[in-house]
C-alpha atoms as a PDB file:
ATOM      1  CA  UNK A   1       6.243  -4.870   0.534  1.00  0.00           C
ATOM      2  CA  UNK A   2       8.545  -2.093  -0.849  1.00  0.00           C
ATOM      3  CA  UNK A   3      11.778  -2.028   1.714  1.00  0.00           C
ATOM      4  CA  UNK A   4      10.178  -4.860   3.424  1.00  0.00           C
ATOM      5  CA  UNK A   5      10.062  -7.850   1.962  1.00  0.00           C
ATOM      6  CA  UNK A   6      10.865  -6.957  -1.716  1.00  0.00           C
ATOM      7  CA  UNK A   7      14.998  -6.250  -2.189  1.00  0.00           C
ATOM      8  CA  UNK A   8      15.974  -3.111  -3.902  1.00  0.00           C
ATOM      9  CA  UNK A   9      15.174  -4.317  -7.312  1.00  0.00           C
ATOM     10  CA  UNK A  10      11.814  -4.092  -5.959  1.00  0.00           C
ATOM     11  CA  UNK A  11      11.101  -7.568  -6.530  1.00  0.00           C
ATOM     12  CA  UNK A  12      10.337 -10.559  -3.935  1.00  0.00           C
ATOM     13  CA  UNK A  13      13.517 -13.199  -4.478  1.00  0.00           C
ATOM     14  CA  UNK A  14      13.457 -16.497  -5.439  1.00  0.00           C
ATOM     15  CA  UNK A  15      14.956 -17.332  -1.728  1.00  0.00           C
ATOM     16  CA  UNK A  16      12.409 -15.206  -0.243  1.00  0.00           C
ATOM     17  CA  UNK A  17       9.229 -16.996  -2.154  1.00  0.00           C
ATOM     18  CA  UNK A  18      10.681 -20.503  -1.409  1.00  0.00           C
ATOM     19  CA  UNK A  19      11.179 -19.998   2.427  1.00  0.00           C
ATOM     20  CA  UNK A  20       7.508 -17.779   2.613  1.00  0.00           C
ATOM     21  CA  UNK A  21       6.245 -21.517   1.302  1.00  0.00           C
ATOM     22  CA  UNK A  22       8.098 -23.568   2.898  1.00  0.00           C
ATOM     23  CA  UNK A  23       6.661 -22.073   6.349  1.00  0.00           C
ATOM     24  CA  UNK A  24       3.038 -21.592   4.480  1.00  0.00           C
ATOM     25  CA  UNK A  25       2.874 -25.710   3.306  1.00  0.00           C
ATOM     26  CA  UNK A  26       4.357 -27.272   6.220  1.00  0.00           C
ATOM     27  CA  UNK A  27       4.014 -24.825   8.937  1.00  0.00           C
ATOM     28  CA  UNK A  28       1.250 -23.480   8.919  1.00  0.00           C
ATOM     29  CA  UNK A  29       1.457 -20.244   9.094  1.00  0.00           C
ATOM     30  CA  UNK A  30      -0.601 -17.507   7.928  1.00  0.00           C
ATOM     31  CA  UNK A  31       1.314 -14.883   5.577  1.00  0.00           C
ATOM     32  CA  UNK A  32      -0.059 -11.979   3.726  1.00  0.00           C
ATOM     33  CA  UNK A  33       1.163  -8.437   2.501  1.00  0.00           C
ATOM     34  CA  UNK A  34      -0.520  -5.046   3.645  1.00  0.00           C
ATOM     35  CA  UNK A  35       0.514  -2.646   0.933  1.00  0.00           C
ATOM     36  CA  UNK A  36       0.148   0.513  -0.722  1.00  0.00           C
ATOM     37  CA  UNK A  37       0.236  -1.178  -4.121  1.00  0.00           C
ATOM     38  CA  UNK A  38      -2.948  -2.173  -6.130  1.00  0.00           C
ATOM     39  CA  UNK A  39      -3.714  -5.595  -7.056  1.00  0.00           C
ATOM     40  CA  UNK A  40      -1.911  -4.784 -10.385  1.00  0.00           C
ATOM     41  CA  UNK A  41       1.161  -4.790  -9.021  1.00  0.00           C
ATOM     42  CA  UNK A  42       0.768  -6.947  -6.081  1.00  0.00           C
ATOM     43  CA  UNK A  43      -0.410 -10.136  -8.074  1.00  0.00           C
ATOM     44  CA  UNK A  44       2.632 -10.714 -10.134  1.00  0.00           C
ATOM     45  CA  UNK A  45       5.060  -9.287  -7.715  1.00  0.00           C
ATOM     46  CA  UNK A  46       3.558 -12.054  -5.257  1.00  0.00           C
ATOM     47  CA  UNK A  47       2.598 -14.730  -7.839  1.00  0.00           C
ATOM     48  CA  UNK A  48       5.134 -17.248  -6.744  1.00  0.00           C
ATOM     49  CA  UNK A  49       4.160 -16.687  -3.010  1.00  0.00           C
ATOM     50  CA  UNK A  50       1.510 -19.621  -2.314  1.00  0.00           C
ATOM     51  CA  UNK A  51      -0.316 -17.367   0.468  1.00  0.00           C
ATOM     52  CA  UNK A  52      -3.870 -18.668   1.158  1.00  0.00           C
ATOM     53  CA  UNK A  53      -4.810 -15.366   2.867  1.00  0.00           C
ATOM     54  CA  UNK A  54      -6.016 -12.426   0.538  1.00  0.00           C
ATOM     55  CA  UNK A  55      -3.669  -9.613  -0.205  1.00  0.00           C
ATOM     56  CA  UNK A  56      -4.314  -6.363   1.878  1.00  0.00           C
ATOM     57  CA  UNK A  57      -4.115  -3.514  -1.109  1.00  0.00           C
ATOM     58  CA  UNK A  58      -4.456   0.574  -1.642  1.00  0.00           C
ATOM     59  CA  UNK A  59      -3.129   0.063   2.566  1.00  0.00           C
ATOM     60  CA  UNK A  60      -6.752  -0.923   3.429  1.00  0.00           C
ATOM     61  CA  UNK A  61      -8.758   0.464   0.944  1.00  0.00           C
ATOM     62  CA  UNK A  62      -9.708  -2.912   0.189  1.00  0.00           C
ATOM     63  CA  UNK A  63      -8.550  -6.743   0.407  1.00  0.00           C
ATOM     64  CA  UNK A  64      -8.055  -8.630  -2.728  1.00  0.00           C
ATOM     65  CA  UNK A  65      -8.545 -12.419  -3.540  1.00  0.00           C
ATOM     66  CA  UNK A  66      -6.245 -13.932  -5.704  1.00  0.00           C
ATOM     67  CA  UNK A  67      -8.488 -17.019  -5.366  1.00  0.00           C
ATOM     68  CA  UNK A  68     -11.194 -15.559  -6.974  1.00  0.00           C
ATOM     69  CA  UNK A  69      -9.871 -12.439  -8.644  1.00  0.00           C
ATOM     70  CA  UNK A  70     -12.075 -10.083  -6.928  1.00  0.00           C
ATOM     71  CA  UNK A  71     -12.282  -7.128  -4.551  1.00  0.00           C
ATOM     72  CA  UNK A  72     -13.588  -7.896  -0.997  1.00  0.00           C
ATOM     73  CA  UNK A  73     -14.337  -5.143   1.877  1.00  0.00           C
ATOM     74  CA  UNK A  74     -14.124  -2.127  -0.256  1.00  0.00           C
ATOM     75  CA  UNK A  75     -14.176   1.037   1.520  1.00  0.00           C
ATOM     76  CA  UNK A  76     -15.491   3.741  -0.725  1.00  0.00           C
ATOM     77  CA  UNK A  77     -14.211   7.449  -0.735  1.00  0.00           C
ATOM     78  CA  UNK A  78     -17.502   9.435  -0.449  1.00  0.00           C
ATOM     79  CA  UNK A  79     -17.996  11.822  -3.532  1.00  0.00           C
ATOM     80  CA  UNK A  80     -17.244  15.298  -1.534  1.00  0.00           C
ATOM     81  CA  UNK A  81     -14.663  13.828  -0.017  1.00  0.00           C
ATOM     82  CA  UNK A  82     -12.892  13.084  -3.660  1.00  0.00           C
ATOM     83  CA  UNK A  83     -13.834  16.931  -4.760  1.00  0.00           C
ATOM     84  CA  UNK A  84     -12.694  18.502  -1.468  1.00  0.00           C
ATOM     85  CA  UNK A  85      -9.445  17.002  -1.753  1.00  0.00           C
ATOM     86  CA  UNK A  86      -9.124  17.545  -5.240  1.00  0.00           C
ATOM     87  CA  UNK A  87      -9.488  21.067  -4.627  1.00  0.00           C
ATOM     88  CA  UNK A  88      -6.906  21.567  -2.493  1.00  0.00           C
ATOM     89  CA  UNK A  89      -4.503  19.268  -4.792  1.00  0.00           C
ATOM     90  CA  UNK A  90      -5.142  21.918  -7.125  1.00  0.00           C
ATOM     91  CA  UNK A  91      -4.154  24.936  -5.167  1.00  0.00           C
ATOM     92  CA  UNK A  92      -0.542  23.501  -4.323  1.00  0.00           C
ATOM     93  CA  UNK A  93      -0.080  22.922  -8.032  1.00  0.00           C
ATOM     94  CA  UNK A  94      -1.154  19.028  -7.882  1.00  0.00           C
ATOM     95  CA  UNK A  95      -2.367  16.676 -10.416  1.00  0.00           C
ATOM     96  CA  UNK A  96      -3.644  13.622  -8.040  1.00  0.00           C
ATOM     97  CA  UNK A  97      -4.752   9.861  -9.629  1.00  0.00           C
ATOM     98  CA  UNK A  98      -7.766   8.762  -8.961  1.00  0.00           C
ATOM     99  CA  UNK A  99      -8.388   5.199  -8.454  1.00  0.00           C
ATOM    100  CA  UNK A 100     -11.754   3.878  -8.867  1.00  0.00           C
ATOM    101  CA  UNK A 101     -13.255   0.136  -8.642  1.00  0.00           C
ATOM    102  CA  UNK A 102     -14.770  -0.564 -12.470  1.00  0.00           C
ATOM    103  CA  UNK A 103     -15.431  -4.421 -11.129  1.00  0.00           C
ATOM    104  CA  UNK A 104     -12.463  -6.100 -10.696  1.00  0.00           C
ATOM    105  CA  UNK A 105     -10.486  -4.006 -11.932  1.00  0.00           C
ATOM    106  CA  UNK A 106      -9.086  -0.164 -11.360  1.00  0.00           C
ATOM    107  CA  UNK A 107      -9.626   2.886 -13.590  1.00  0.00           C
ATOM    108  CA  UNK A 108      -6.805   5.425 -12.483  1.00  0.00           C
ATOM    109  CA  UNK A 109      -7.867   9.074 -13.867  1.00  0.00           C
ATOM    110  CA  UNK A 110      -5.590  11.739 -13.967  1.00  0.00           C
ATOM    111  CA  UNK A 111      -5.601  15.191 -16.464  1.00  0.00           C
ATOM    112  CA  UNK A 112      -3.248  15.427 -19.208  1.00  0.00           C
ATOM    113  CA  UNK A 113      -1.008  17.742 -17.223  1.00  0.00           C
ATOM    114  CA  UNK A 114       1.846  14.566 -16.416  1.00  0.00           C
ATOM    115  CA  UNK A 115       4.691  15.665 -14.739  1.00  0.00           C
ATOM    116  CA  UNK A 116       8.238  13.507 -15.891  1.00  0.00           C
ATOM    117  CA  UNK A 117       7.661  11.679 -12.689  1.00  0.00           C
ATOM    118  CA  UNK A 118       4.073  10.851 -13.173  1.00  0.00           C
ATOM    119  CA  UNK A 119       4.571   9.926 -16.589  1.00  0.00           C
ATOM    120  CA  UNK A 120       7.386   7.407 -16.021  1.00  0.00           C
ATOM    121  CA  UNK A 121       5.211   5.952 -13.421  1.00  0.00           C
ATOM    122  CA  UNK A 122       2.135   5.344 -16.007  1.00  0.00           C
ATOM    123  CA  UNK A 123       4.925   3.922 -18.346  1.00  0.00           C
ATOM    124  CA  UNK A 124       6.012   1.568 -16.044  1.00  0.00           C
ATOM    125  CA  UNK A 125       2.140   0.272 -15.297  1.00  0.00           C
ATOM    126  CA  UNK A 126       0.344   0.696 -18.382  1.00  0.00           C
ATOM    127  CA  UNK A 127       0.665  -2.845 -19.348  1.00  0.00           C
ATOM    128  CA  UNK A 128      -0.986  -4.146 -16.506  1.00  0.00           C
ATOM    129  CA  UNK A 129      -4.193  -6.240 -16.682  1.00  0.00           C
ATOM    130  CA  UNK A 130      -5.514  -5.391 -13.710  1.00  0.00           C
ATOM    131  CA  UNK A 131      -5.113  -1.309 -14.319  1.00  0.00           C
ATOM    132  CA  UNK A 132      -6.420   0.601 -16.681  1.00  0.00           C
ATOM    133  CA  UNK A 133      -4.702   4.261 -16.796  1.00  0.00           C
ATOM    134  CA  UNK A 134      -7.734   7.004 -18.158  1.00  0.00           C
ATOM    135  CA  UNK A 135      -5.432  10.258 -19.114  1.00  0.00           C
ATOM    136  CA  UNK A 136      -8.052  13.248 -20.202  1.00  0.00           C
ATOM    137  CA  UNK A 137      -8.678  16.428 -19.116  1.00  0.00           C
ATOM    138  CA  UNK A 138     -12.269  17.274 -17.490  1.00  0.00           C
ATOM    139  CA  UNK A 139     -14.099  16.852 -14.429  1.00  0.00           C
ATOM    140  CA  UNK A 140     -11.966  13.731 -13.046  1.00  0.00           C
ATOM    141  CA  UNK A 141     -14.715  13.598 -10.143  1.00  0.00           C
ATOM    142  CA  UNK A 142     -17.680  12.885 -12.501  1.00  0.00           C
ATOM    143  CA  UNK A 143     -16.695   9.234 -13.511  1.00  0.00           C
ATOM    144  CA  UNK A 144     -20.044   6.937 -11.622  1.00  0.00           C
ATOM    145  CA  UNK A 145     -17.351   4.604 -10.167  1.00  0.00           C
ATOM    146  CA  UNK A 146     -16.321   4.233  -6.656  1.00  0.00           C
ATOM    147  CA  UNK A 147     -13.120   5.869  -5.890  1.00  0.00           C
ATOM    148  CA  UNK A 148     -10.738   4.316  -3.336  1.00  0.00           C
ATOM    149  CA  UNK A 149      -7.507   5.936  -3.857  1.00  0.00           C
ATOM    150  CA  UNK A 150      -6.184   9.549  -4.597  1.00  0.00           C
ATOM    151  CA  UNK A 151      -2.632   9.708  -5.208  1.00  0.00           C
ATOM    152  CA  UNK A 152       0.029  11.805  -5.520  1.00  0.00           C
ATOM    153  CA  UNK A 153       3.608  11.821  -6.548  1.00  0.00           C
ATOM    154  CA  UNK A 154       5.665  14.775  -6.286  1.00  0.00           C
ATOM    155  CA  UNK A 155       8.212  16.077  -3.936  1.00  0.00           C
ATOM    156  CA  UNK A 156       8.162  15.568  -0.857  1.00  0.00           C
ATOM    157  CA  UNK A 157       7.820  19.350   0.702  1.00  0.00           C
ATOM    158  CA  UNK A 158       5.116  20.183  -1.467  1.00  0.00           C
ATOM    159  CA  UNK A 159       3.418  16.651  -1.192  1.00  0.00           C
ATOM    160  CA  UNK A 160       3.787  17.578   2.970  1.00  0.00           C
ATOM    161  CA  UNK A 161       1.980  21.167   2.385  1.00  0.00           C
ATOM    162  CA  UNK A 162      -1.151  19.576   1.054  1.00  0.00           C
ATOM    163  CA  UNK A 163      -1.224  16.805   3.298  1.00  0.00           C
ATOM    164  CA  UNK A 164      -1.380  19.455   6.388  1.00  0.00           C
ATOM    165  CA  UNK A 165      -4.235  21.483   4.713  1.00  0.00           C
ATOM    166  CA  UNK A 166      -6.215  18.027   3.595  1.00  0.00           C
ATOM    167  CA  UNK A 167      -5.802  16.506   7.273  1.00  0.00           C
ATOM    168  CA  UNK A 168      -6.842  18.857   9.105  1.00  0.00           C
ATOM    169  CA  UNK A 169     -10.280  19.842   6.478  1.00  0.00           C
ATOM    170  CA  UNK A 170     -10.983  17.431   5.264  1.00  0.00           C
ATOM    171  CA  UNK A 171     -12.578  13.934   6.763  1.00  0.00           C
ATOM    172  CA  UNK A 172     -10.278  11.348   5.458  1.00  0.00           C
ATOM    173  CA  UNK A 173      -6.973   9.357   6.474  1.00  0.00           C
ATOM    174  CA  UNK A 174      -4.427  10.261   4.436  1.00  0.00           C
ATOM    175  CA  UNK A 175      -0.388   9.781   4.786  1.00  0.00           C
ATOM    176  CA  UNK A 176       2.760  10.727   3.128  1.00  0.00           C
ATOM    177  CA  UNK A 177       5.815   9.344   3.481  1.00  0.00           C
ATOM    178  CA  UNK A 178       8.938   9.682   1.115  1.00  0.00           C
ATOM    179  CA  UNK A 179       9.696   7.037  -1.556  1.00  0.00           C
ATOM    180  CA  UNK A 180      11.748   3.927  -0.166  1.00  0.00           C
ATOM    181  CA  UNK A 181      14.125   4.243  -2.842  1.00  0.00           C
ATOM    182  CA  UNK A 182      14.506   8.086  -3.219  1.00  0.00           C
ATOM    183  CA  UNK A 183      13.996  10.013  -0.539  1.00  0.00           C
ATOM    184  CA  UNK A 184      13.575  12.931  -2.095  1.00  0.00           C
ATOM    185  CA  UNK A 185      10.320  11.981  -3.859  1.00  0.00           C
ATOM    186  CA  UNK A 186       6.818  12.036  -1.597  1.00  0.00           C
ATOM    187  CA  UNK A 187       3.675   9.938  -2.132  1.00  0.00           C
ATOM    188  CA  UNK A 188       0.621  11.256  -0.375  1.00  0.00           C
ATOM    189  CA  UNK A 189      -2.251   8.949  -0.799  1.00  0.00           C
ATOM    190  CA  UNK A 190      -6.006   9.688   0.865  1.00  0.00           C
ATOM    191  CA  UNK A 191      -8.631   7.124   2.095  1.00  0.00           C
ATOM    192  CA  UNK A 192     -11.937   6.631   3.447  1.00  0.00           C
ATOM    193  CA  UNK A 193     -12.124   8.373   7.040  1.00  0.00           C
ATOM    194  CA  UNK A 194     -10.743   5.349   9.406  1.00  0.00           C
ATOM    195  CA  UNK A 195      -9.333   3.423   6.317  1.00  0.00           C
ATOM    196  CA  UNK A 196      -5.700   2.110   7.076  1.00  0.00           C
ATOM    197  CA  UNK A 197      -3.379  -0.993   7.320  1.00  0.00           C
ATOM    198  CA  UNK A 198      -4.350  -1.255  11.063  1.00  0.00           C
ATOM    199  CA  UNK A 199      -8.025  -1.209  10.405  1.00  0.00           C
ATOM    200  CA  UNK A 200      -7.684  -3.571   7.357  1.00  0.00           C
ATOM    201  CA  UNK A 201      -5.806  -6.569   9.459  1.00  0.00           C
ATOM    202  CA  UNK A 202      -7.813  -5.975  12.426  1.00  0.00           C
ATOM    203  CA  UNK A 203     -10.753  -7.088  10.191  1.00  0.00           C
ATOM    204  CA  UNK A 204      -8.749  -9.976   8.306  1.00  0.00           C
ATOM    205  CA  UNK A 205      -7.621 -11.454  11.803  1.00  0.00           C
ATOM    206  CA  UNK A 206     -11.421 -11.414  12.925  1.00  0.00           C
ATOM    207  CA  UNK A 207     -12.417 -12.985   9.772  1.00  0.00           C
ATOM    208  CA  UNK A 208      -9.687 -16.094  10.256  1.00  0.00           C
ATOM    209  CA  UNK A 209      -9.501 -16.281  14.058  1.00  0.00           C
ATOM    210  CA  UNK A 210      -5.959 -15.298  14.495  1.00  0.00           C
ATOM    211  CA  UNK A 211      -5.705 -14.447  17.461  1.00  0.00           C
ATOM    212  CA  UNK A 212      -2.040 -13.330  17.068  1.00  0.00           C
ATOM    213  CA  UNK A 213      -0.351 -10.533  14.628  1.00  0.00           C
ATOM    214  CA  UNK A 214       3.215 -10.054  13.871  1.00  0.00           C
ATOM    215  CA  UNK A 215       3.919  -7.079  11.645  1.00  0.00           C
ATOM    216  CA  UNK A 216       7.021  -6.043   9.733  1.00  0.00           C
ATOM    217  CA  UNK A 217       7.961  -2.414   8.385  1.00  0.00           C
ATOM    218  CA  UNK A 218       9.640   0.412   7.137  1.00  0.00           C
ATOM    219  CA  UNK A 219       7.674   3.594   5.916  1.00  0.00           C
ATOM    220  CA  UNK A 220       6.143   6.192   7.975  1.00  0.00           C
ATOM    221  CA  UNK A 221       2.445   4.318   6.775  1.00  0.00           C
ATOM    222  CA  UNK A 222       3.405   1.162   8.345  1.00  0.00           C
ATOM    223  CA  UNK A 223       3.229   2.777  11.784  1.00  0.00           C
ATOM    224  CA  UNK A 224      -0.285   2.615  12.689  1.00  0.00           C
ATOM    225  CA  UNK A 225      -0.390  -0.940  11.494  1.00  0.00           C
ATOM    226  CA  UNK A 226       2.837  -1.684  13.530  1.00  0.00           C
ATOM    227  CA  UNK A 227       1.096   0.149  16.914  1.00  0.00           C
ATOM    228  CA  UNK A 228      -1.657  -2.263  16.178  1.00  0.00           C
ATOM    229  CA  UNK A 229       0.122  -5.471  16.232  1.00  0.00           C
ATOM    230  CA  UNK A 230       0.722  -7.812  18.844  1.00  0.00           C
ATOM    231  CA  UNK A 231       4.790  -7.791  17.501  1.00  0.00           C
ATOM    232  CA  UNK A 232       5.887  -5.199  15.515  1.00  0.00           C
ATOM    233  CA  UNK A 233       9.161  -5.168  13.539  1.00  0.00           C
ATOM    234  CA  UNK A 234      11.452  -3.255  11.677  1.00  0.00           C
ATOM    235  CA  UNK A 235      13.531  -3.782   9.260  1.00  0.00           C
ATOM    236  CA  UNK A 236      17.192  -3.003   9.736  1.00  0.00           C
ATOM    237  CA  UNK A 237      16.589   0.336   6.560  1.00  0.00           C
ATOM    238  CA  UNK A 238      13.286   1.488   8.251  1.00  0.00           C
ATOM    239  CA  UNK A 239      12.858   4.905   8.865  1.00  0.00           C
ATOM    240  CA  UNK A 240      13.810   6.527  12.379  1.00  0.00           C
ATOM    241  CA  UNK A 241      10.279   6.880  13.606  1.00  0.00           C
ATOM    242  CA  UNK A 242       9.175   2.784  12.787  1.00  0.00           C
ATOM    243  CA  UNK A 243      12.774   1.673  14.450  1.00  0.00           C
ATOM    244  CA  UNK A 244      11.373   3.953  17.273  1.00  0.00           C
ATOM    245  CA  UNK A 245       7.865   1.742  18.228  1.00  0.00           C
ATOM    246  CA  UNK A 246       9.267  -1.779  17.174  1.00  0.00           C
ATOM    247  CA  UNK A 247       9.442  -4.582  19.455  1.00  0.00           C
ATOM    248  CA  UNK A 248      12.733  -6.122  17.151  1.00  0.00           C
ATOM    249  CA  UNK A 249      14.819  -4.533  14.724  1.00  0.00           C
ATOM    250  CA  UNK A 250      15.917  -7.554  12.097  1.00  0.00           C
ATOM    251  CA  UNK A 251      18.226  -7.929   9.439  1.00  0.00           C
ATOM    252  CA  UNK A 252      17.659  -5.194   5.774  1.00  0.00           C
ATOM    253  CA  UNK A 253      15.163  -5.750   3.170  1.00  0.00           C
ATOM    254  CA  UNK A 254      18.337  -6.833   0.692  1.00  0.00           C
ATOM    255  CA  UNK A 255      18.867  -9.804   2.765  1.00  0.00           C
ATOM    256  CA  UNK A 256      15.174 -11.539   3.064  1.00  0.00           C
ATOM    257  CA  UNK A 257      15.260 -10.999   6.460  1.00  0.00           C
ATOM    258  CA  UNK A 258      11.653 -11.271   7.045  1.00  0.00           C
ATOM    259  CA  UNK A 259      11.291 -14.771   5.947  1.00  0.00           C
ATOM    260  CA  UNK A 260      14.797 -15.689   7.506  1.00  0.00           C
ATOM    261  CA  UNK A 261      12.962 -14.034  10.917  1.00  0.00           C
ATOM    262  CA  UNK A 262      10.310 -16.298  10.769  1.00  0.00           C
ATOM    263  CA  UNK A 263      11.494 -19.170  10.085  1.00  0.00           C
ATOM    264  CA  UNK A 264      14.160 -18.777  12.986  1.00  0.00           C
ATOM    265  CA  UNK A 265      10.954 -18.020  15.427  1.00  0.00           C
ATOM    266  CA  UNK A 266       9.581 -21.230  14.130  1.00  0.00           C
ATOM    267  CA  UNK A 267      12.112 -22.966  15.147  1.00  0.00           C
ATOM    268  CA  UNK A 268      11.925 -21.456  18.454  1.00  0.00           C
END
């Protein structure tokens, strides 16, 4: 979604939603998002997109059904997992979030040590229905609920640092990649071993019987699910290394050029 098919005001345009249904209603085509984002986020950014499909959330760590309002195909963090990684967040001066199901909705722990950044980014969620943000110091890996996400916002070179030492100890799939709108800010986010984007559609496609999957991105954690798809495209502000495995380079995220590249295939 973010410097994909959201502009930079990181919001999906008006143009955007009416085109997306447009092809949806009379087309017939099948349109979802695969995204980093939680359902908090994704539901209102989304809520004027009338996709049938449920949204692919936490990049895989689960679907979720806007139908229904409920989490489908969860894929659980084991418990060591969580305190391994934890442990090396620690030694490289981190403070991760962890994200854990409570129903149908997300408890996001993290320990009272907030850094500006992390702070501003609670701020900017905490009225969310869907989220629930649990601040308080302790053993953040004792809470009984299933954890799905651990994330971590800092920058970028020390983000990179303890994503080398996690990858290559610890058995889990986790990314960084710098933030689409400043650079100079990192997100590292770990998952269940094998959980990804990729993974995640592969299972959606099964469960619909497409038999045909056209992918759009621009982050370094769109690349697996871009290897994976049948057509993969970039948008024109990707980063070097998704330009580099795309079928089609389109138009920027500031023009809704995935839409517009739909729609023009349709027509094809």
């Amino acid at each position: 979604m973010d410097g994909t098919l959201m502009g930079n005001d990181s919001c999906v345009s008006v143009a955007a939603s009416c085109m997306l249904n447009n092809l949806i209603e009379q087309h017939d085509v099948l349109f979802t998002v695969a995204t980093a984002r939680t359902p908090a986020t994704v539901v209102p950014l989304m809520s004027q997109v009338h996709s049938t499909l449920p949204f692919i959330v936490m990049s895989g760590a689960a679907l979720w059904n806007a139908a229904t309002a409920c989490f489908e195909q969860v894929q659980v963090i084991p418990p060591d997992v969580v305190a391994a990684t934890c442990r090396i967040a620690r030694k490289h001066g981190l403070h991760p979030f962890i994200y854990r199901r409570h129903g149908n909705f997300l408890h996001a722990y993290h320990s009272t040590c907030l850094s500006p950044a992390e702070q501003h980014f609670v701020d900017l969620r905490n009225h969310l229905p869907l989220k629930r943000f649990v601040i308080a110091d302790g053993d953040l890996c004792a809470p009984a609920d299933d954890a799905l996400l651990i994330f971590m916002l800092n920058d970028y070179a020390v983000l990179e640092r303890a994503y080398d030492e996690i990858a290559t100890t610890v058995p889990c799939s986790p990314q960084v990649y710098r933030d689409s709108c400043d650079p100079s800010v990192g997100l590292l986010e770990v998952y269940r071993q094998g959980c990804n984007k990729a993974a995640a559609i592969a299972r959606l496609a099964r469960s619909i019987g497409a038999d045909r999957v056209v992918a759009f991105g621009d982050n370094r954690n769109d690349i697996a699910m871009l290897q994976a798809a049948d057509v993969a495209i970039a948008v024109e502000n990707a980063v070097p290394e998704v330009k580099a495995i795309a079928h089609t380079i389109i138009g920027p995220n500031t023009t809704d050029a995935v839409p517009r590249y739909i729609a023009a295939t349709i027509k094809q």
